[in-house]
C-alpha atoms as a PDB file:
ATOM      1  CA  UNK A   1      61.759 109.516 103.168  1.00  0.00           C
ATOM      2  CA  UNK A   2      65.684 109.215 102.336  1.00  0.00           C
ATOM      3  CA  UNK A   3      68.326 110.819 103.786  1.00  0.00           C
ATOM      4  CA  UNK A   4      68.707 112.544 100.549  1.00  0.00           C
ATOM      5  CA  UNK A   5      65.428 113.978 100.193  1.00  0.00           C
ATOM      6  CA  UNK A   6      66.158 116.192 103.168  1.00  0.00           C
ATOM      7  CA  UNK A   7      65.827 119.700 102.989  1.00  0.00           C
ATOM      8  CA  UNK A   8      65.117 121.446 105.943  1.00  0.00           C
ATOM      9  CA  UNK A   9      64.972 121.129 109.679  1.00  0.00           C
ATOM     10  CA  UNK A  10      61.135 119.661 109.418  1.00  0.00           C
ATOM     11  CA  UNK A  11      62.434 116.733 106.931  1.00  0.00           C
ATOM     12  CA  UNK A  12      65.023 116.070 109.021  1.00  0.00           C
ATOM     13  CA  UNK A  13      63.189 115.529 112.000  1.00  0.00           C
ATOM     14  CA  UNK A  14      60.794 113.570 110.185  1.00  0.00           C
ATOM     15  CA  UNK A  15      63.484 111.167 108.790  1.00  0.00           C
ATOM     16  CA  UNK A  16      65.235 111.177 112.179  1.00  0.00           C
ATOM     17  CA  UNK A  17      61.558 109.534 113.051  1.00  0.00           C
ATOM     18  CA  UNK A  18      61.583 107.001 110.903  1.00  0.00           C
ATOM     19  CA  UNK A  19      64.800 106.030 111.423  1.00  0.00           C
ATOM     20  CA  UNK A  20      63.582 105.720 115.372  1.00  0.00           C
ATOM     21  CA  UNK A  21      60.575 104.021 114.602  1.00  0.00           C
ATOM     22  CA  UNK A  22      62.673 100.991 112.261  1.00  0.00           C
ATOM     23  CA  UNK A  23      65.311 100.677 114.946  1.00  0.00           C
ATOM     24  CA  UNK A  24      62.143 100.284 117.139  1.00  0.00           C
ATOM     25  CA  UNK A  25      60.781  97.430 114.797  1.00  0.00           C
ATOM     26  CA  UNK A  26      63.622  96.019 114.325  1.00  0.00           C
ATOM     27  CA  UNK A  27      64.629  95.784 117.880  1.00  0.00           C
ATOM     28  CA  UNK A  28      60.874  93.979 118.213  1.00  0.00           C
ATOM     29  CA  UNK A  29      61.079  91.493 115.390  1.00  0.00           C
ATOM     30  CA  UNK A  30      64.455  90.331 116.938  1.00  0.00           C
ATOM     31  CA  UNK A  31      63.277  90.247 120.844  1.00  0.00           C
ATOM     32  CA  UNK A  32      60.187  88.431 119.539  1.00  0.00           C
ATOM     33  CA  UNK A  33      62.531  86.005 117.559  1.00  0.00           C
ATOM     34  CA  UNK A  34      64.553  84.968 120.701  1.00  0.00           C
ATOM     35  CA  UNK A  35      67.119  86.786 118.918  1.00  0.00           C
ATOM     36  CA  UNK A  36      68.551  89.138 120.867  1.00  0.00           C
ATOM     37  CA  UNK A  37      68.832  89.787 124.681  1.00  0.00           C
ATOM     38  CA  UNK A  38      67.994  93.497 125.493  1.00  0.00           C
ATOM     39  CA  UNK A  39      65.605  95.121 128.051  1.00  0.00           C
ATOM     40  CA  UNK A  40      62.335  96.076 126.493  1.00  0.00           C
ATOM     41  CA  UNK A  41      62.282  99.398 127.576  1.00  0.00           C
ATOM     42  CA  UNK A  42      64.966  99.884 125.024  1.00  0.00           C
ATOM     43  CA  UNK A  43      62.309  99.117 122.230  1.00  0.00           C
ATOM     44  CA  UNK A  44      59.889 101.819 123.978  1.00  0.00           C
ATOM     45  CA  UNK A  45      62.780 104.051 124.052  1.00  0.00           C
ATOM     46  CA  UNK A  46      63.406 103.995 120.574  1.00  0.00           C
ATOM     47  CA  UNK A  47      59.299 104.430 120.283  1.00  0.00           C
ATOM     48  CA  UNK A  48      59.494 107.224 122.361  1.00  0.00           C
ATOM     49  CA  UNK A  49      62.241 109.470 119.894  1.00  0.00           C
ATOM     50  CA  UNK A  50      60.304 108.464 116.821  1.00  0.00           C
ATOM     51  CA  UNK A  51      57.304 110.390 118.378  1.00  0.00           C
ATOM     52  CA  UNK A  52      58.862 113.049 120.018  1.00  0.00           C
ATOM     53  CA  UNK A  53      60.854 113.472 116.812  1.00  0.00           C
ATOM     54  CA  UNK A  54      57.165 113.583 114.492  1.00  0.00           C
ATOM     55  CA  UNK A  55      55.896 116.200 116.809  1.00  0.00           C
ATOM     56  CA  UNK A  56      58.908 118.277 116.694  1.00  0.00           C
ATOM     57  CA  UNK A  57      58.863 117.755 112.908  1.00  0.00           C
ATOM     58  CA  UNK A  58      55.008 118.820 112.897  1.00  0.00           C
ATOM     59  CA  UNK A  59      55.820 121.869 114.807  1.00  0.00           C
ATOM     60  CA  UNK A  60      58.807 123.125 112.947  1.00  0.00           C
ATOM     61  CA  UNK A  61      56.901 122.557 109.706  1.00  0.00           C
ATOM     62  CA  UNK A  62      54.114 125.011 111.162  1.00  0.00           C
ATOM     63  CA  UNK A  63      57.411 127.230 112.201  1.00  0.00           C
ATOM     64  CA  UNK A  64      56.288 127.035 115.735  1.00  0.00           C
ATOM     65  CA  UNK A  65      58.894 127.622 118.488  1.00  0.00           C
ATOM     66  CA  UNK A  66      58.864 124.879 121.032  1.00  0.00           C
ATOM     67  CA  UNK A  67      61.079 124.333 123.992  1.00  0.00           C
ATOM     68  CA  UNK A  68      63.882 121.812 124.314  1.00  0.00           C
ATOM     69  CA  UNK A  69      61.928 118.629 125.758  1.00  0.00           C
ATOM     70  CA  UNK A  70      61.096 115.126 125.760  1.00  0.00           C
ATOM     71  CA  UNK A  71      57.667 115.704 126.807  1.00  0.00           C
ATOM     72  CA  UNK A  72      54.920 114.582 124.329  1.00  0.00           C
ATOM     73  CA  UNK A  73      52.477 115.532 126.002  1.00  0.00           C
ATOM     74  CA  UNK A  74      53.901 119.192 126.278  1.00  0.00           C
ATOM     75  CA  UNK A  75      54.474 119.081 122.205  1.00  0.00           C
ATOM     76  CA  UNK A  76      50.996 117.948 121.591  1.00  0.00           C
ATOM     77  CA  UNK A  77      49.169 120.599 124.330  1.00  0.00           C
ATOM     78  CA  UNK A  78      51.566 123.022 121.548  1.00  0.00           C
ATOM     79  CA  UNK A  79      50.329 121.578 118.687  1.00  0.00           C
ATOM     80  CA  UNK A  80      46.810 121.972 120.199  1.00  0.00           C
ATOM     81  CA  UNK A  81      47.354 125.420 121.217  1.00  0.00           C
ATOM     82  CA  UNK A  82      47.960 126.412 117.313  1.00  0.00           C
ATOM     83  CA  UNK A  83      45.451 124.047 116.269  1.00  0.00           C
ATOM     84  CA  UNK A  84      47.091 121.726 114.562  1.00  0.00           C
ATOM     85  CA  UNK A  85      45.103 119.040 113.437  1.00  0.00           C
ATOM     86  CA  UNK A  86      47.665 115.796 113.465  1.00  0.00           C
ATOM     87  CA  UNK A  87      45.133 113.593 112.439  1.00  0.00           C
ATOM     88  CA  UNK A  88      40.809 112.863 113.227  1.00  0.00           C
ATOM     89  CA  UNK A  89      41.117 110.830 116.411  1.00  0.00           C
ATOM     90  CA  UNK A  90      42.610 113.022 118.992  1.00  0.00           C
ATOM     91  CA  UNK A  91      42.477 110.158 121.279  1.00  0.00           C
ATOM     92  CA  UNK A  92      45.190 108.040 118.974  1.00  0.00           C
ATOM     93  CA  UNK A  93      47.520 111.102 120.038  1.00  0.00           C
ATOM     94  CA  UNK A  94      47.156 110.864 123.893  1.00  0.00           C
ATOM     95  CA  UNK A  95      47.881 107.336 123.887  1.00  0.00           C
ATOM     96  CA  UNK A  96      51.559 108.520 122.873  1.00  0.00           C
ATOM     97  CA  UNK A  97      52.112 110.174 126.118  1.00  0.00           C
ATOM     98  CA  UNK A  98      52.390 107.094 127.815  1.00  0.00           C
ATOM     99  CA  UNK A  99      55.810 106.926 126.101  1.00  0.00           C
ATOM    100  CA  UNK A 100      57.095 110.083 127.603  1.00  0.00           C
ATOM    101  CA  UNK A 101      58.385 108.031 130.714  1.00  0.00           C
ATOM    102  CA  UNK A 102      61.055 106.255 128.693  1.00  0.00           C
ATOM    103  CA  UNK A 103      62.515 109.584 127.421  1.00  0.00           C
ATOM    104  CA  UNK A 104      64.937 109.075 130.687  1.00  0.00           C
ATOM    105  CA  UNK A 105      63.799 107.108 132.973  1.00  0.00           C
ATOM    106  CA  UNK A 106      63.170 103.947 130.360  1.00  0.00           C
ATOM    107  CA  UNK A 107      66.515 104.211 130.302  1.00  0.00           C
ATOM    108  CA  UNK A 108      67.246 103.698 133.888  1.00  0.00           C
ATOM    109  CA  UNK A 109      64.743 101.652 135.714  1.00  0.00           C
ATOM    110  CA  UNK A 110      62.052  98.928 134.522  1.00  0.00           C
ATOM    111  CA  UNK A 111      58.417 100.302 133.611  1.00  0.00           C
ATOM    112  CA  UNK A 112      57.293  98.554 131.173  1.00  0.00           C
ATOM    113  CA  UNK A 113      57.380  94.198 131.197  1.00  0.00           C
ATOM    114  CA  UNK A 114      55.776  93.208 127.693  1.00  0.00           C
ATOM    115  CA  UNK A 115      56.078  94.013 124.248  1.00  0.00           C
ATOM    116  CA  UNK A 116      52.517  93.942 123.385  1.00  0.00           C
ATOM    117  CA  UNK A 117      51.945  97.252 123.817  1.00  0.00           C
ATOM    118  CA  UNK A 118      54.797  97.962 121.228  1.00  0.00           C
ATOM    119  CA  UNK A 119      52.690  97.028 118.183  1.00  0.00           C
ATOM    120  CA  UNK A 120      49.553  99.641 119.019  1.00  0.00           C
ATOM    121  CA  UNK A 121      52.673 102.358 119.165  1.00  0.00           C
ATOM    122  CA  UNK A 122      54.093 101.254 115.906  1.00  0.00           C
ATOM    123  CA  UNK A 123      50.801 101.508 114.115  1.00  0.00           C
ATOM    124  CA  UNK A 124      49.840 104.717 115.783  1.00  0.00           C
ATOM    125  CA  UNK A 125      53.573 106.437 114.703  1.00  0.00           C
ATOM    126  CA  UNK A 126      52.806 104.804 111.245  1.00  0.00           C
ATOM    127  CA  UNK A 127      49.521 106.346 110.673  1.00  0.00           C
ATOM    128  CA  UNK A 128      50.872 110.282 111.316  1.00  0.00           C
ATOM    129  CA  UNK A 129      54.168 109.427 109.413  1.00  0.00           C
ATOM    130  CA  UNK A 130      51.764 108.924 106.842  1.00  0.00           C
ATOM    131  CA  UNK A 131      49.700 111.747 107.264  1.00  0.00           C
ATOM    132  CA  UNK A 132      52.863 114.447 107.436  1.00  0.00           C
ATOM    133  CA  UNK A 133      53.967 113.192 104.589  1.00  0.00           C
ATOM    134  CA  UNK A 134      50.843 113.234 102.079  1.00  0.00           C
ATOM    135  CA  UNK A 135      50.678 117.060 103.465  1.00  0.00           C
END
């Protein structure tokens, strides 16, 4: 999606995502590269917003109301609620939650102390980008 292509609150959400999710890459390719000098929770951080922002995308598209939150797991018990169907493998979806933590406190204090984990979020952000936008 460009920039351009934006025309309502749902798109931009959804761009806002992607634009999260390539900072998020980025940030990975360069850490991995020996690069750059950051604190990996800034990578999960940036993780964190792209999924937050899908959700929120998801949910606005479906013209649900949801609260103002970083809480994935609160968006997705919404999206359940209205039975959304994000994509076949529920359990893809509740692996995000584990990226709730660095909503705030990523942003404060160490919890995470590799990158691997990075990739698996990546690919599972990827796959309902994909899916939202074929809909």
């Amino acid at each position: 999606m460009k920039k351009s292509e934006i025309k309502n609150s749902a798109d931009m959400f959804l761009y806002k995502a992607i634009v999260d999710l390539n900072s998020a890459k980025y940030l990975m390719k360069a850490f991995s590269e020996d690069k750059i000098e950051i604190d990996i929770e800034k990578i999960y951080f940036e993780l964190q917003q792209s999924a937050e922002k899908i959700l929120k995308s998801i949910l606005t598209k479906n013209t649900i109301a949801f609260p103002k939150t970083h809480d994935i797991e609160q968006l997705l018990d919404i999206c359940k609620q209205h039975q959304i169907t994000i994509v076949e493998d529920s359990r893809m979806l509740e692996e995000l939650v584990e990226l709730s933590d660095y909503a705030v406190e990523g942003r404060y204090s160490i919890i995470h102390d590799d990158v691997n984990d990075s990739e698996k979020y990546c690919n599972i952000i990827e796959q309902i980008i994909k899916v939202i936008s074929n809909a």
